[in-house]
PDB file of N, CA and C in Angstrom:
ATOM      1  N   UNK A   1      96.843 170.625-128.868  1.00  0.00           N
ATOM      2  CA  UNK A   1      96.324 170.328-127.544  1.00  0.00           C
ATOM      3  C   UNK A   1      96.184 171.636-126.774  1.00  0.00           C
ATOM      4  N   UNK A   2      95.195 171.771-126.111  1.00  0.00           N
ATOM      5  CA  UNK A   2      94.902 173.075-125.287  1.00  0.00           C
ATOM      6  C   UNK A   2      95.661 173.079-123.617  1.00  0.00           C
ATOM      7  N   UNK A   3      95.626 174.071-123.736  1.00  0.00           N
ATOM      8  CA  UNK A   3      96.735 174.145-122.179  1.00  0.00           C
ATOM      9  C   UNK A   3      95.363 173.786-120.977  1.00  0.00           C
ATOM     10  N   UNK A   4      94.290 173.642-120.859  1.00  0.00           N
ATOM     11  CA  UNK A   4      93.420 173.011-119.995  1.00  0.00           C
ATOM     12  C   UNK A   4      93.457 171.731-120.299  1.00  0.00           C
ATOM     13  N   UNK A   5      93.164 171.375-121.020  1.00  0.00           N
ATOM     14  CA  UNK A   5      93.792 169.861-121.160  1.00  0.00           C
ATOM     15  C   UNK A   5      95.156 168.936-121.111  1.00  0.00           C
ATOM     16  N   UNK A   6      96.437 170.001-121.115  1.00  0.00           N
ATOM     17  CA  UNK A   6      97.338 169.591-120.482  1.00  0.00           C
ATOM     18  C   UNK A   6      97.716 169.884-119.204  1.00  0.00           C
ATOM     19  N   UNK A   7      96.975 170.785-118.495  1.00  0.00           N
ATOM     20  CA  UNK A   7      97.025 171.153-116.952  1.00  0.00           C
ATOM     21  C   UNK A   7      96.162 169.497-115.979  1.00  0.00           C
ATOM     22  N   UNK A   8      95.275 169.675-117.210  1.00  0.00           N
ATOM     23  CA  UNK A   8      94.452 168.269-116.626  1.00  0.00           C
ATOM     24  C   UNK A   8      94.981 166.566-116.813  1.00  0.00           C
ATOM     25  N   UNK A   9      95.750 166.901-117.653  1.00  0.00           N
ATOM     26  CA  UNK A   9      96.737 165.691-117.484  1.00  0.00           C
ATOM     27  C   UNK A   9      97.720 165.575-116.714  1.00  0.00           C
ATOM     28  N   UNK A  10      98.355 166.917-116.322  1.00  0.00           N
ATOM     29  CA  UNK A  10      99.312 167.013-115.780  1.00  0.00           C
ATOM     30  C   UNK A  10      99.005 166.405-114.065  1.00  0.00           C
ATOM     31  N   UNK A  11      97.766 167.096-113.698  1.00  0.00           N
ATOM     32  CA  UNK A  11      97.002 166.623-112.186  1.00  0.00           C
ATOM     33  C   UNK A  11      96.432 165.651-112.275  1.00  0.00           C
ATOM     34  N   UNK A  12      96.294 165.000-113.149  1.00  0.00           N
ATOM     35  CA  UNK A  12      96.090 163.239-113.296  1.00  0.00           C
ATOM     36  C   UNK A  12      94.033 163.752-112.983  1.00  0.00           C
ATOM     37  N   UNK A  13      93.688 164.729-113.958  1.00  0.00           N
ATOM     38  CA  UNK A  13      92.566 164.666-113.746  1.00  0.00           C
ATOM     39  C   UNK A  13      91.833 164.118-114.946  1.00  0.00           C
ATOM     40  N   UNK A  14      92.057 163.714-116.135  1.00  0.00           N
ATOM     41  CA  UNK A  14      91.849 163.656-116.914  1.00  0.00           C
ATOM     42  C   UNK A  14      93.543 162.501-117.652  1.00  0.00           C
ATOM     43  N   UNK A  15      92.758 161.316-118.344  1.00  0.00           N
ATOM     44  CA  UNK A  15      93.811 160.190-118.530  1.00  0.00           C
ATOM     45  C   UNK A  15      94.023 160.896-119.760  1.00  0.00           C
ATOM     46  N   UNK A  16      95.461 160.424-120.327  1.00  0.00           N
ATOM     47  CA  UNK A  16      96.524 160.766-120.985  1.00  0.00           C
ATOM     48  C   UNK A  16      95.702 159.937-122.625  1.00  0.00           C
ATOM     49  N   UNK A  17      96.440 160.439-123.774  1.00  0.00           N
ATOM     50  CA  UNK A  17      95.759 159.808-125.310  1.00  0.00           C
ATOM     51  C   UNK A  17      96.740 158.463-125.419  1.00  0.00           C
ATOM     52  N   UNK A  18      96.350 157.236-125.776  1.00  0.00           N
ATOM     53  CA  UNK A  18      96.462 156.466-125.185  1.00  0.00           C
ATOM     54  C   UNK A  18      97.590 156.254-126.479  1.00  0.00           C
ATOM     55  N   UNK A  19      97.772 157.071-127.699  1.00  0.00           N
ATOM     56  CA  UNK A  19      98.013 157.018-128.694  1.00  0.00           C
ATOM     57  C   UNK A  19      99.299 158.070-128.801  1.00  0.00           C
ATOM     58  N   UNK A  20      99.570 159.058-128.107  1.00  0.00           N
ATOM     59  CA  UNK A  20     100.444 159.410-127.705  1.00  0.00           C
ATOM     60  C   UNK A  20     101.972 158.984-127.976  1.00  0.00           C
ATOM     61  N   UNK A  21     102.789 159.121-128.536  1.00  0.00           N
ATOM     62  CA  UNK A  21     103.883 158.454-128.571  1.00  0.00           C
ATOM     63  C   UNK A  21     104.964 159.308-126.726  1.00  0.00           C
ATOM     64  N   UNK A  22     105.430 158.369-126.045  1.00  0.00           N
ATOM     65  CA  UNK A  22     106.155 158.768-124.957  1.00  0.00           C
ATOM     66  C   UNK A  22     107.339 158.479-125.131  1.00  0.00           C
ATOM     67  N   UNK A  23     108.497 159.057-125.258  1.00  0.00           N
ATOM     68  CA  UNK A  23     109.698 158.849-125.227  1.00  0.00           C
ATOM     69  C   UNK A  23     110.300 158.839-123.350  1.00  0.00           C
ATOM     70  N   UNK A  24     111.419 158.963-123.542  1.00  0.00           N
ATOM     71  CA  UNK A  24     111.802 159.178-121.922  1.00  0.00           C
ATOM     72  C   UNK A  24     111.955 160.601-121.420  1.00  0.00           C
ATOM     73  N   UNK A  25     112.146 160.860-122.863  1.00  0.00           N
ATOM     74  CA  UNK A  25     112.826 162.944-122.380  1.00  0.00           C
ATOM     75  C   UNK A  25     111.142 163.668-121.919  1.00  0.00           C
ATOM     76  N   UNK A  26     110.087 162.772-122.510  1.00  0.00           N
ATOM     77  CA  UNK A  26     109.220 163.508-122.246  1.00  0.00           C
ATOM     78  C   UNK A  26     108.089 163.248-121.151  1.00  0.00           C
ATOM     79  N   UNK A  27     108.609 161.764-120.555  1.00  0.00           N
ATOM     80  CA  UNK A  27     108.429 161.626-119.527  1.00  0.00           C
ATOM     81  C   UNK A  27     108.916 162.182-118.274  1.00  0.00           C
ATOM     82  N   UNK A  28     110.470 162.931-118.769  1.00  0.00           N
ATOM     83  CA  UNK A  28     111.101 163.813-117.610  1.00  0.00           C
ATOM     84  C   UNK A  28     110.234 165.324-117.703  1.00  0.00           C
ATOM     85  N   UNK A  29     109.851 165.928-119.011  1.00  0.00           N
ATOM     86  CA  UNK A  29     109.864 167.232-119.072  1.00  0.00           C
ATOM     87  C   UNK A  29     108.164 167.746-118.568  1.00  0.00           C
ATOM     88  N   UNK A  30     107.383 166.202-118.181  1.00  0.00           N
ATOM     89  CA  UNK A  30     106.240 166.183-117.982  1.00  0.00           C
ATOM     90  C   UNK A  30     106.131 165.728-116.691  1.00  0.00           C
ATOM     91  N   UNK A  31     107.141 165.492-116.130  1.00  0.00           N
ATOM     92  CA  UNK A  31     107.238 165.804-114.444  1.00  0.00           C
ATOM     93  C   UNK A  31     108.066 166.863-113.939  1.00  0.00           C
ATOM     94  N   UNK A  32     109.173 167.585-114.883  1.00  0.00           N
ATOM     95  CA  UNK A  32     109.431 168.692-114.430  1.00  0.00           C
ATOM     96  C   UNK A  32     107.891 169.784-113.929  1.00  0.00           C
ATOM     97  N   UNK A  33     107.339 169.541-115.315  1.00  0.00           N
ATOM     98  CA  UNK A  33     106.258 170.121-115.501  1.00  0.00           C
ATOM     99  C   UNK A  33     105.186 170.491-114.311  1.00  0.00           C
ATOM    100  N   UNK A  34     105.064 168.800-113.754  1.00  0.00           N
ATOM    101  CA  UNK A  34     104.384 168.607-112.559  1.00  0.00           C
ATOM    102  C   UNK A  34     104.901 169.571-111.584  1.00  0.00           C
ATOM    103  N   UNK A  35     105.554 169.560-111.269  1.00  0.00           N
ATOM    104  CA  UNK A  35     106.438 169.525-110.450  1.00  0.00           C
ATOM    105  C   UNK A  35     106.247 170.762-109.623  1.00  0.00           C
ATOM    106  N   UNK A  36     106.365 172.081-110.984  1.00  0.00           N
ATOM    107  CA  UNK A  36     106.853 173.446-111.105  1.00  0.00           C
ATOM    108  C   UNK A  36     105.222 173.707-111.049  1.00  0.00           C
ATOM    109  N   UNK A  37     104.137 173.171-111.532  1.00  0.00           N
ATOM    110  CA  UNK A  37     102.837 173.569-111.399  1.00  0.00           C
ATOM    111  C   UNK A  37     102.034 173.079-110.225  1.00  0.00           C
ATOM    112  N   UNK A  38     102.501 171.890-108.989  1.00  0.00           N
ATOM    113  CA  UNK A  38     102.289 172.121-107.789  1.00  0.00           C
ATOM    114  C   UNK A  38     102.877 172.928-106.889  1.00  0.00           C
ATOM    115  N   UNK A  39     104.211 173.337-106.932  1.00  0.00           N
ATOM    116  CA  UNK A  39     105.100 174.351-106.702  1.00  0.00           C
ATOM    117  C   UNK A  39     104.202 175.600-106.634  1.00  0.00           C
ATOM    118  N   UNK A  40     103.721 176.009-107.835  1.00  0.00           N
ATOM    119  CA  UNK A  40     103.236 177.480-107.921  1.00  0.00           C
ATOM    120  C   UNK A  40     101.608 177.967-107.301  1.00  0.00           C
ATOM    121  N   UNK A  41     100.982 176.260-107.361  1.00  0.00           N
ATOM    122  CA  UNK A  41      99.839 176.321-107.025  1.00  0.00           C
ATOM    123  C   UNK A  41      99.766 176.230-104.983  1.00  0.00           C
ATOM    124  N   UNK A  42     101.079 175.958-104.474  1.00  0.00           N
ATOM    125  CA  UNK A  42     100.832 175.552-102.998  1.00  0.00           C
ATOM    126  C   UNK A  42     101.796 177.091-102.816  1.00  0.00           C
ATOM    127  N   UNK A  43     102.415 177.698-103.677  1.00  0.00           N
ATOM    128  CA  UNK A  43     102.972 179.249-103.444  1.00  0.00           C
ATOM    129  C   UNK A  43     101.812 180.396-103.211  1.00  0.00           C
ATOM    130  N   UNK A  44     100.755 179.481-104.654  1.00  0.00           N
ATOM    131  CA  UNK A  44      99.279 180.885-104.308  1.00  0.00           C
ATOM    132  C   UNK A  44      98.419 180.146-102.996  1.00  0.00           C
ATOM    133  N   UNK A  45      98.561 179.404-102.635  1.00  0.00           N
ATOM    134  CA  UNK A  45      97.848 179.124-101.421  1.00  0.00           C
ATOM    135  C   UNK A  45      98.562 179.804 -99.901  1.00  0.00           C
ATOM    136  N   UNK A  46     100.284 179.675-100.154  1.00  0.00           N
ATOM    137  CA  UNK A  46     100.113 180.248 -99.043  1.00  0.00           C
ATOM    138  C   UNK A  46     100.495 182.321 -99.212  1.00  0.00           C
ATOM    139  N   UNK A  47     100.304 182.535-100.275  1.00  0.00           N
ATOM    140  CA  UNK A  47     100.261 184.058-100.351  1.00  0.00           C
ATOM    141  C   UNK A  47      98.590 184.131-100.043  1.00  0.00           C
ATOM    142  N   UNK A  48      97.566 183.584-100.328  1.00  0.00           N
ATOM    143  CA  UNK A  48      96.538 183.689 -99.964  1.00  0.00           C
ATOM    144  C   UNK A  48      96.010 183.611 -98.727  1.00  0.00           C
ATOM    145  N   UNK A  49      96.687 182.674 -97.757  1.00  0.00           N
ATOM    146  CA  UNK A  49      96.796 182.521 -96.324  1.00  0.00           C
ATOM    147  C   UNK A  49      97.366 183.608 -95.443  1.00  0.00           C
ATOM    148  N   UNK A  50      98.702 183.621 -96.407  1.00  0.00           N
ATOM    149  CA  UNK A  50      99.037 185.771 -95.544  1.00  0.00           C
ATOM    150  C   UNK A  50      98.712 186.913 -95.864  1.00  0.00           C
ATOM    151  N   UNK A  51      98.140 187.231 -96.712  1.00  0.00           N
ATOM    152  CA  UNK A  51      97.062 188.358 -97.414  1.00  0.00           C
ATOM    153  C   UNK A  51      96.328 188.501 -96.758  1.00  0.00           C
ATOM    154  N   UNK A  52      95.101 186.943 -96.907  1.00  0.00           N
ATOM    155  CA  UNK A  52      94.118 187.464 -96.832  1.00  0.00           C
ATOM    156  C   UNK A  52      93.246 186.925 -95.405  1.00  0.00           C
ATOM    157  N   UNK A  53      93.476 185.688 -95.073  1.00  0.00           N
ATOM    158  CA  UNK A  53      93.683 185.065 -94.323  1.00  0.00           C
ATOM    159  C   UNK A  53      93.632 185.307 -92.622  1.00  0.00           C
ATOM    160  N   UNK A  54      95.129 185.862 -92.737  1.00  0.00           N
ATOM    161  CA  UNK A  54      96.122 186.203 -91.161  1.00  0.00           C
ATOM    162  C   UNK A  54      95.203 187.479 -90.906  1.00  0.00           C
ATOM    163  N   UNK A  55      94.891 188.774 -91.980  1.00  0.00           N
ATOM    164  CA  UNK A  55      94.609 190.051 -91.370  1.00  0.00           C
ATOM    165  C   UNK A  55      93.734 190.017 -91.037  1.00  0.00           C
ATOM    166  N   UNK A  56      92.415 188.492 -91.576  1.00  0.00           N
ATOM    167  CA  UNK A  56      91.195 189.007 -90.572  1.00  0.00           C
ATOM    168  C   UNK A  56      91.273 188.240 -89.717  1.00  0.00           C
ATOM    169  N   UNK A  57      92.171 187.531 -88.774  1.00  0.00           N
ATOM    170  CA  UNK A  57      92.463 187.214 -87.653  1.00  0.00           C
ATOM    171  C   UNK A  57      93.023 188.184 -86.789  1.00  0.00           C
ATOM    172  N   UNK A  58      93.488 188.817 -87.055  1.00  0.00           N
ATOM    173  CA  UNK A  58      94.082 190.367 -85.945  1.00  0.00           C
ATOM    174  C   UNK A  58      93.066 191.134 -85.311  1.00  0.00           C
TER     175      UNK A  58
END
């Protein structure tokens, strides 16, 4: 499986293989997952907001 296609499952942009076997551990390690990749994505939004953002407001 390609890591764009599990980024896209992960954001519920793209539905899951329906064939998939799911246990429970990997229902946890696939919302850690979530979790840590909205985390990092609302971290580059707001380093992008004080970079680049704030200075051409001054």
């Amino acid at each position: 499986m390609g890591i764009w296609q599990q980024l896209m499952e992960y954001l519920y942009i793209k539905k899951r293989d329906p064939n998939e076997p799911r246990t429970q551990w990997m229902k946890y390690m696939h919302g850690m997952n979530r979790i840590s990749l909205l985390m990092f994505l609302f971290a580059l939004l707001v380093m992008l907001i004080k970079f680049v953002i704030v200075p051409l407001l001054k």
